[in-house]
Protein backbone atom coordinates (compact mmCIF):
# COMPACT_ATOMS: atom_id res chain seq x y z
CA UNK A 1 -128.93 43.12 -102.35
CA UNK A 2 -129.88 46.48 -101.24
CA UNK A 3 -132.61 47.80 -102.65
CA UNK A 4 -133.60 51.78 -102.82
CA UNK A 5 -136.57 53.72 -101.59
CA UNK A 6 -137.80 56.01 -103.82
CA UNK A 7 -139.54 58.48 -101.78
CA UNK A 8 -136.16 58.28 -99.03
CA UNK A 9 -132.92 57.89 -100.26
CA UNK A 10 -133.33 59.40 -103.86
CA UNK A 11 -132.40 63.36 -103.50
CA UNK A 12 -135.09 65.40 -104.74
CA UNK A 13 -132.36 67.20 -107.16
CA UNK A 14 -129.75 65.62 -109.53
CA UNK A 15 -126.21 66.82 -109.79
CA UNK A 16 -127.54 70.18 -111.85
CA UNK A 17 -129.62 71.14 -109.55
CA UNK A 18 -132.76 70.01 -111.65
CA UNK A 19 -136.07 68.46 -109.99
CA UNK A 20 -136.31 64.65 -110.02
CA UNK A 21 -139.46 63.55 -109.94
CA UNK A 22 -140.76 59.41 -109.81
CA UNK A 23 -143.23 58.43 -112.37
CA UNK A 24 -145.36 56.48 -110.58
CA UNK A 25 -148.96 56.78 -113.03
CA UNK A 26 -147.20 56.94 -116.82
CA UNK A 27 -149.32 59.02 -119.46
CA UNK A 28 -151.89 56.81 -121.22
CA UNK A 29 -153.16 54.75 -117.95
CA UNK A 30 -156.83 54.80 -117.05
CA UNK A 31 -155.40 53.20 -113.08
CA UNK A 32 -153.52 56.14 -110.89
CA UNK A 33 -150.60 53.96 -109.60
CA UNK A 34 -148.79 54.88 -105.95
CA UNK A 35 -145.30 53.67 -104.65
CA UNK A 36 -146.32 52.18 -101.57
CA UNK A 37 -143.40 52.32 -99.40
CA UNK A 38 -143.99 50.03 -96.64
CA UNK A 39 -144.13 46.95 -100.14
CA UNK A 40 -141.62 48.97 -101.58
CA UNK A 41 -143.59 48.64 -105.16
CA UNK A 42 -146.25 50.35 -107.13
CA UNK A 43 -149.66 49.57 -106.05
CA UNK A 44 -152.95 50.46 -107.77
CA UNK A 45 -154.59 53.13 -105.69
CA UNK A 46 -157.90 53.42 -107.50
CA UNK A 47 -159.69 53.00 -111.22
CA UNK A 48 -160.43 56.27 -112.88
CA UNK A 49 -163.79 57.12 -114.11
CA UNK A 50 -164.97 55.69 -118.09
CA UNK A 51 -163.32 57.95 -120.33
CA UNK A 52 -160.44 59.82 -117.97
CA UNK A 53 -156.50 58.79 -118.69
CA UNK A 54 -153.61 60.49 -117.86
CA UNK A 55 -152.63 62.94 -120.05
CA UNK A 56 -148.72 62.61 -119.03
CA UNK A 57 -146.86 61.01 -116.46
CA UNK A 58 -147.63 62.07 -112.97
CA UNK A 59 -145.10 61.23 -110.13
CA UNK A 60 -143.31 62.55 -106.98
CA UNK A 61 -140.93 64.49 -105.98
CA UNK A 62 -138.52 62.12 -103.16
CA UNK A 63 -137.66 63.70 -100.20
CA UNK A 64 -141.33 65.83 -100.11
CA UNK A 65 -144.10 65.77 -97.88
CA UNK A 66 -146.86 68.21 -98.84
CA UNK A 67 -149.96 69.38 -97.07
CA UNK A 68 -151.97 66.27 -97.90
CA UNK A 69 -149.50 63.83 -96.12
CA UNK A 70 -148.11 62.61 -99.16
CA UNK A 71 -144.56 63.42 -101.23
CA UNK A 72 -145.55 66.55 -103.56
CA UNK A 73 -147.25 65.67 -106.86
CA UNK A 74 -146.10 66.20 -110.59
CA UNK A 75 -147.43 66.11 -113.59
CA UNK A 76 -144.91 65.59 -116.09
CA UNK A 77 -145.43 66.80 -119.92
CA UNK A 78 -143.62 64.07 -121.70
CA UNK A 79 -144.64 63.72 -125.11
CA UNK A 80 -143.10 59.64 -124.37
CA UNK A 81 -144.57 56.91 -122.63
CA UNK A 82 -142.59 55.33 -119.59
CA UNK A 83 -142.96 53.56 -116.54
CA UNK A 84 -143.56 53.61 -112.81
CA UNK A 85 -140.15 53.77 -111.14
CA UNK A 86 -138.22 55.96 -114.01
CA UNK A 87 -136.70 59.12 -112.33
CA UNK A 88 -136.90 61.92 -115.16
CA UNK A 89 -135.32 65.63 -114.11
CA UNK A 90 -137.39 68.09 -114.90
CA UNK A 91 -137.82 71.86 -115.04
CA UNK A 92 -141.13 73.44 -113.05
CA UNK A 93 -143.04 75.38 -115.32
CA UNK A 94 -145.44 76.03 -112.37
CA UNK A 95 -148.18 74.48 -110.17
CA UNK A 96 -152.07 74.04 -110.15
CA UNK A 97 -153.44 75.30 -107.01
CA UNK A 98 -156.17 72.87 -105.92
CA UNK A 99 -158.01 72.37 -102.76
CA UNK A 100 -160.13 69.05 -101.66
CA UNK A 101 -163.03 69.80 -100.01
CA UNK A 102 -164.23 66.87 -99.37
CA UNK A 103 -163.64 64.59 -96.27
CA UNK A 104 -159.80 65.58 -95.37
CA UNK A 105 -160.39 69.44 -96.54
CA UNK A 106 -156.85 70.26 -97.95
CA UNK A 107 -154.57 71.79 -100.60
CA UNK A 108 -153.32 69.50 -102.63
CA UNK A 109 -150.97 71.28 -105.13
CA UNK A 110 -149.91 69.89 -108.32
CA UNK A 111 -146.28 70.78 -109.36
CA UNK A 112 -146.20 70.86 -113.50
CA UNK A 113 -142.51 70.38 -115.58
CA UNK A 114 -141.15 69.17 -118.54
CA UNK A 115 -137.90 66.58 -118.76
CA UNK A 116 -134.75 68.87 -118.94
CA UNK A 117 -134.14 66.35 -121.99
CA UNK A 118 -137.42 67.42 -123.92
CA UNK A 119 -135.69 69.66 -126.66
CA UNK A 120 -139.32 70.13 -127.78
CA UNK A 121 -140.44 71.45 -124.34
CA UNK A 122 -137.35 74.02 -124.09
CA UNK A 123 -139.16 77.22 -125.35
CA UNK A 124 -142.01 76.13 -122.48
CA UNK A 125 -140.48 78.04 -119.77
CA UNK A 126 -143.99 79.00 -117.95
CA UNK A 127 -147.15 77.61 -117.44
CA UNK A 128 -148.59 80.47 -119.06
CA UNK A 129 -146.59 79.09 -122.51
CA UNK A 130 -148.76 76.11 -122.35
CA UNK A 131 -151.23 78.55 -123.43
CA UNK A 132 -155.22 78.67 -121.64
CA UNK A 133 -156.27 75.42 -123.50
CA UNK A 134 -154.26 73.15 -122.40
CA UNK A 135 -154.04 75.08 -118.29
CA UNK A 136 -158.12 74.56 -118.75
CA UNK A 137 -157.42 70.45 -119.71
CA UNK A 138 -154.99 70.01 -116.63
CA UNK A 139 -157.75 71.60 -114.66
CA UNK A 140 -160.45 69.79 -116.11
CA UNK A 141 -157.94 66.47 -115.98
CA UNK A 142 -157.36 66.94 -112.36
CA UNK A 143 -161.35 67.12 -111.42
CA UNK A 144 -162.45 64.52 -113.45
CA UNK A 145 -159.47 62.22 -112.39
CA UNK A 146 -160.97 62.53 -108.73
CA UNK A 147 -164.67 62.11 -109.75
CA UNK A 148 -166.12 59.42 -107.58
CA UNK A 149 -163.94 60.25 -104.47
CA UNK A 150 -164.40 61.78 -101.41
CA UNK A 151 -161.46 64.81 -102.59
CA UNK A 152 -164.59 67.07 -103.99
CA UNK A 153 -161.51 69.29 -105.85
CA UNK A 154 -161.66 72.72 -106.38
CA UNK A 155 -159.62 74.58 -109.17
CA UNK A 156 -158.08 77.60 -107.23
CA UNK A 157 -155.41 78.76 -109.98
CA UNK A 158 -151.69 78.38 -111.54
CA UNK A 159 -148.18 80.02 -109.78
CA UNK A 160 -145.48 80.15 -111.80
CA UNK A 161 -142.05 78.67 -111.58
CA UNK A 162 -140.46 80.83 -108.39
CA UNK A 163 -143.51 80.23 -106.35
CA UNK A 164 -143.49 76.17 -107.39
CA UNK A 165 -139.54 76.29 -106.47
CA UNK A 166 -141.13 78.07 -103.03
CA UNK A 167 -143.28 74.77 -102.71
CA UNK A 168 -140.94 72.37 -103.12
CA UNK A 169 -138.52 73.98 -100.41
CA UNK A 170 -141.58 74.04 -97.77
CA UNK A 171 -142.04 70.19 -98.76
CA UNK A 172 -138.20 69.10 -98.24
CA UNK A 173 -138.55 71.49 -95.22
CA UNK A 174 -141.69 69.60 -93.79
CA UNK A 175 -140.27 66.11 -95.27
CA UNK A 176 -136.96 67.00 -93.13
CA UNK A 177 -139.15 68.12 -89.64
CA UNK A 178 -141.00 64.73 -90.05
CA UNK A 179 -137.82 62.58 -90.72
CA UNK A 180 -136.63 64.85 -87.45
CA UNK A 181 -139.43 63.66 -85.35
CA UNK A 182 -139.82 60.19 -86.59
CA UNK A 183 -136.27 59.25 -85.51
CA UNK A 184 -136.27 61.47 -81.84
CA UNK A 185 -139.74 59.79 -81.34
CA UNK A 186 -137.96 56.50 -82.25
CA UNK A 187 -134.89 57.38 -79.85
């Protein structure tokens, strides 16, 4: 039996065009989970700090590789619960500009959507619908989560949905030059 990668053989759009995105942390958990690829399973990367749970379900988007090495992270506003492995298309409402200083020194940009399928999400066409409460709790979500790393996050602002879309084509871009490389270098 064949089995399927998640971050390679899943297309990062379904048949409409819409975002797919893996949930591999589901809203709730106080453990960020990754897909580890070379197990091909969910893994526990790390404990969060007393107190800090994800808000939603945060996942990938297959066939991405962003700046910090890794497929390009979403945080999904599902008013559900669900589980590591379930592929949900979304819409991008935006993305979190965020920057580790620590160790690495990096951008590491978090895409936010909502499920195509979330008739209570469909007047939510911006980040700036969320409203500046709940932008400030992603924020302040997104630093805490990382508390006791070496990431050191910085909060450097939201983009709205064209300049997300713009992300997501440099990541398939730079996912695509990688692939390129991997399999000339393995030539």
């Amino acid at each position: 039996m064949h089995s399927i990668n998640l971050v390679h053989d899943l297309s990062p759009f379904d048949e409409q065009h819409n975002l797919r995105v893996v949930v591999e942390t589901p809203r709730g958990a106080n453990i960020k989970i990754k897909f580890d690829e070379n197990l091909g399973c969910f893994s526990l990367s790390r404990i969060l700090p007393l107190g800090v749970a994800y808000p939603y379900d945060f996942g990938f988007v297959p066939q991405t590789l962003a700046q910090d090495g890794d497929p390009l992270d979403v945080m999904v506003l599902i008013d559900a619960v669900t589980y590591p492995g379930v592929v949900i298309s979304c819409r991008p409402l935006g993305a979190l500009q965020v920057e580790e200083r620590g160790l690495r020194g990096r951008p590491n940009h978090r895409l936010v959507a909502v499920p195509v399928k979330a008739a209570r999400k469909d007047e939510v066409r911006n980040f700036s619908d969320l409203g500046r409460r709940m932008q400030q709790e992603l924020e302040r979500f997104f630093v805490m989560s990382s508390s006791f790393t070496s990431k050191d996050p910085v909060v450097r602002g939201w983009v709205g949905p064209d300049a997300a879309g713009e992300m997501v084509q440099r990541a398939i871009a730079r996912y695509k030059e990688r692939a390129e490389r991997d399999a000339s270098d393995g030539a």
